[in-house]
Protein backbone atom coordinates (compact mmCIF):
# COMPACT_ATOMS: atom_id res chain seq x y z
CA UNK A 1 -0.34 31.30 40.85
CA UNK A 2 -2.13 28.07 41.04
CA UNK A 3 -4.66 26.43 38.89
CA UNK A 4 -7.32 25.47 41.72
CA UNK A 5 -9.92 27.96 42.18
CA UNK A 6 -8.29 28.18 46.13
CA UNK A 7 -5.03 29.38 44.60
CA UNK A 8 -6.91 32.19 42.93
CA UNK A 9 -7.37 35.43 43.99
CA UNK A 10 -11.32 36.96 43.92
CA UNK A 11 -12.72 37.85 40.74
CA UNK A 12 -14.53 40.74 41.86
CA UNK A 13 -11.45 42.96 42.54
CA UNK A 14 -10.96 42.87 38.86
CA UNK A 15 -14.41 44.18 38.91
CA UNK A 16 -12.97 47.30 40.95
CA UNK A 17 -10.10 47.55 38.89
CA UNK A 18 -12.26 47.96 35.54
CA UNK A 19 -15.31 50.15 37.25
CA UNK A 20 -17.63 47.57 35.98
CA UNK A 21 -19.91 45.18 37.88
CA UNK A 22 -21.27 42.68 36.41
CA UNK A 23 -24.93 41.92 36.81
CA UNK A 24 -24.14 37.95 35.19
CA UNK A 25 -21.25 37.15 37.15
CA UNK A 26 -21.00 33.48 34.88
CA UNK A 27 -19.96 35.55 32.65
CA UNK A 28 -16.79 37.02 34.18
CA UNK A 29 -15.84 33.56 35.34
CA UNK A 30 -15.86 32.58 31.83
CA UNK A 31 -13.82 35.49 30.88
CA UNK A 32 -11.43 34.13 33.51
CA UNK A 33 -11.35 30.47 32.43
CA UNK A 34 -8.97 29.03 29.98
CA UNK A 35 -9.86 25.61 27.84
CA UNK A 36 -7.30 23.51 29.44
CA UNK A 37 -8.70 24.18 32.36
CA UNK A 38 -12.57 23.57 31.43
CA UNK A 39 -11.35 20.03 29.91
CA UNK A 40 -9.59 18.78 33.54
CA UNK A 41 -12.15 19.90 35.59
CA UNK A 42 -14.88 18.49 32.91
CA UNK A 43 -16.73 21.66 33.14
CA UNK A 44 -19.31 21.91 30.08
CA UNK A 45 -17.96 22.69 26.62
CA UNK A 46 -18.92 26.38 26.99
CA UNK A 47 -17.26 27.59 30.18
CA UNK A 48 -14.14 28.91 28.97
CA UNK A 49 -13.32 31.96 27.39
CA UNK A 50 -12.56 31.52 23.80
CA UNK A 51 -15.48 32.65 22.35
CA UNK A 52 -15.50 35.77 24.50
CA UNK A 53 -11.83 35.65 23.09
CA UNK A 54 -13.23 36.69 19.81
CA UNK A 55 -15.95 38.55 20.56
CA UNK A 56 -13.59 40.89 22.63
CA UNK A 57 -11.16 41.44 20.04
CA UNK A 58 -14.41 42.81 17.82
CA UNK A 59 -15.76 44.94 20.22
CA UNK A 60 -12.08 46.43 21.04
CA UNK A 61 -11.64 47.54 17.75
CA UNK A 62 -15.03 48.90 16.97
CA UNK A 63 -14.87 50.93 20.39
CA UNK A 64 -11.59 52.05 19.50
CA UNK A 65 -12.68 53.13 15.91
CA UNK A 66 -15.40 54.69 17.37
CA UNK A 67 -12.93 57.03 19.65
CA UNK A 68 -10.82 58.04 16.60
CA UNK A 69 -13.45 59.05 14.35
CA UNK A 70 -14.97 61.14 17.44
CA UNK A 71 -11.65 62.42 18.35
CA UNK A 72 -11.95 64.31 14.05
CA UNK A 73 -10.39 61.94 12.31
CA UNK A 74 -12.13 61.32 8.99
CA UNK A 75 -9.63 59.57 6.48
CA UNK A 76 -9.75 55.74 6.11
CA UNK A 77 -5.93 55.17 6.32
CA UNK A 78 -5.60 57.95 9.32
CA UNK A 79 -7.79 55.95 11.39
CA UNK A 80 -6.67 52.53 10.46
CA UNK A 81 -2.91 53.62 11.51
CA UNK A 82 -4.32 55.02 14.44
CA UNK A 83 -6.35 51.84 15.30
CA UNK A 84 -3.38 49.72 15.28
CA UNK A 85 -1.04 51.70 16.84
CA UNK A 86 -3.14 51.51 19.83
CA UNK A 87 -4.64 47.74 19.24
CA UNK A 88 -2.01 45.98 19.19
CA UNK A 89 -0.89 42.69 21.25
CA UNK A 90 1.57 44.49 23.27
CA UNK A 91 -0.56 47.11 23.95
CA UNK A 92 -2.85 45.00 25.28
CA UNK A 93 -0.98 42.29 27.03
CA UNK A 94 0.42 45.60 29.24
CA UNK A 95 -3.38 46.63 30.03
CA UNK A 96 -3.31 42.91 31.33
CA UNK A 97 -0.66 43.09 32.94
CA UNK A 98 -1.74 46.57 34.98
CA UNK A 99 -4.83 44.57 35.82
CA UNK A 100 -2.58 41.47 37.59
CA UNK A 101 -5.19 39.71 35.13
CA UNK A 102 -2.98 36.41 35.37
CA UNK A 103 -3.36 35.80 38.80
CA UNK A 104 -7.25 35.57 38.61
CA UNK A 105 -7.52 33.44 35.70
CA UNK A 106 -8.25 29.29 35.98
CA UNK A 107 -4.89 28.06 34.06
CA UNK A 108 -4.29 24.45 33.12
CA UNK A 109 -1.88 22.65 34.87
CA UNK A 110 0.15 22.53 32.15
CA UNK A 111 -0.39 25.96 31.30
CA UNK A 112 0.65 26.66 35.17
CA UNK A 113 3.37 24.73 35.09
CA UNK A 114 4.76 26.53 31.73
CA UNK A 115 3.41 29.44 33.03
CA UNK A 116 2.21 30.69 29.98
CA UNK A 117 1.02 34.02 30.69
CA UNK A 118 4.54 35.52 30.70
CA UNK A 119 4.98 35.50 26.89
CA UNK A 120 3.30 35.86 23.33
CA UNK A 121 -0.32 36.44 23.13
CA UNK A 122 -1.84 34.73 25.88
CA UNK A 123 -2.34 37.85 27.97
CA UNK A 124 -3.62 39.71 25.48
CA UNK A 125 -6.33 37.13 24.74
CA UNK A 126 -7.78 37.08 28.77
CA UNK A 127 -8.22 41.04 28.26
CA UNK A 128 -10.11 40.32 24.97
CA UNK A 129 -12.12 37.51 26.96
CA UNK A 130 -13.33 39.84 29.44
CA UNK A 131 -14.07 43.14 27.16
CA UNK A 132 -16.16 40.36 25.18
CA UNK A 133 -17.85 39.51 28.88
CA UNK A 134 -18.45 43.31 29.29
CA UNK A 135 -20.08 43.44 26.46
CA UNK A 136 -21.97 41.06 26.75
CA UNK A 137 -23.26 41.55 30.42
CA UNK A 138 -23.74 45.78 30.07
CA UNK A 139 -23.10 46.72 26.12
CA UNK A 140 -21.04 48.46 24.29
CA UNK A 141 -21.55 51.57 26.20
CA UNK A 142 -20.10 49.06 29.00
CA UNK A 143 -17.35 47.93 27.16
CA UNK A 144 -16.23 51.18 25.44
CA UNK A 145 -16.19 52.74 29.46
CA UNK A 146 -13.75 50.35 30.42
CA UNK A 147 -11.67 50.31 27.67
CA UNK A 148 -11.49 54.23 28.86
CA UNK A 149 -11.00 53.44 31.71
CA UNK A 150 -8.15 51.14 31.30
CA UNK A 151 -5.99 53.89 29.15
CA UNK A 152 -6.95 52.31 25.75
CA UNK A 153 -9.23 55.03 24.38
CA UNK A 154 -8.78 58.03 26.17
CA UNK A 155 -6.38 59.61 24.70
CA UNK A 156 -7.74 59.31 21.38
């Protein structure tokens, strides 16, 4: 994996490998950029994924919410269990990793060179990043598909 955009491999398989096409495609490479990487190429302030970051992580839960309570579950503390036993960072660092999400994201050098994608959350965070894209570009009814899609809520 390098941190050029030549070292990278296409964005748009990742499109095949969620079932989602995005109709923005800016958005998707901001789901795929990291901050380092935005400050030493001097792209603009907002080109890298953080807020998507966050907005992911929202949308995650509320889709997975969703799933429980329409898979009959009704009580407050049976559905918050279930919510975190299936969003969780591991859980969703291995959805990344299915994907081969790290080898289409713009890294850092530094972040290359440590190559911090193979431990703690940093995974986790480029699948929230691009749920947050989805969301963005096609909805939630986007966003909860792929999250089916990808194993997350369909066993719920």
């Amino acid at each position: 994996m390098r941190q050029s955009d030549a070292g990278r491999r296409d964005p748009g398989v990742i499109e095949e490998r969620i079932g989602y096409t995005f109709k923005d495609r800016s958005l998707l490479e901001r789901a795929l950029t990291r901050l380092a990487y935005t400050l030493e190429a001097g792209l603009p302030a907002d080109a890298h994924m953080d807020a998507l970051a966050t907005l992911g992580d929202a949308v995650i839960n509320v889709a997975v919410v969703e799933a429980v309570v329409a898979g009959g579950a009704h009580d407050k503390g049976a559905i918050t269990n279930r919510k975190m036993n299936l969003v969780n960072m591991s859980r969703l660092r291995a959805l990344a990793e299915d994907l081969a999400l790290a080898d289409y994201v713009r890294w850092g050098k530094g972040e290359a060179a440590q190559r911090v994608w193979t431990s703690g959350r940093v995974l986790a965070e480029c699948l929230e990043a691009l749920v947050g894209a989805v969301y963005l570009d096609g909805g939630m009814g986007a966003a909860a598909g792929v999250l089916r899609r990808l194993g997350l809520t369909e066993s719920v």
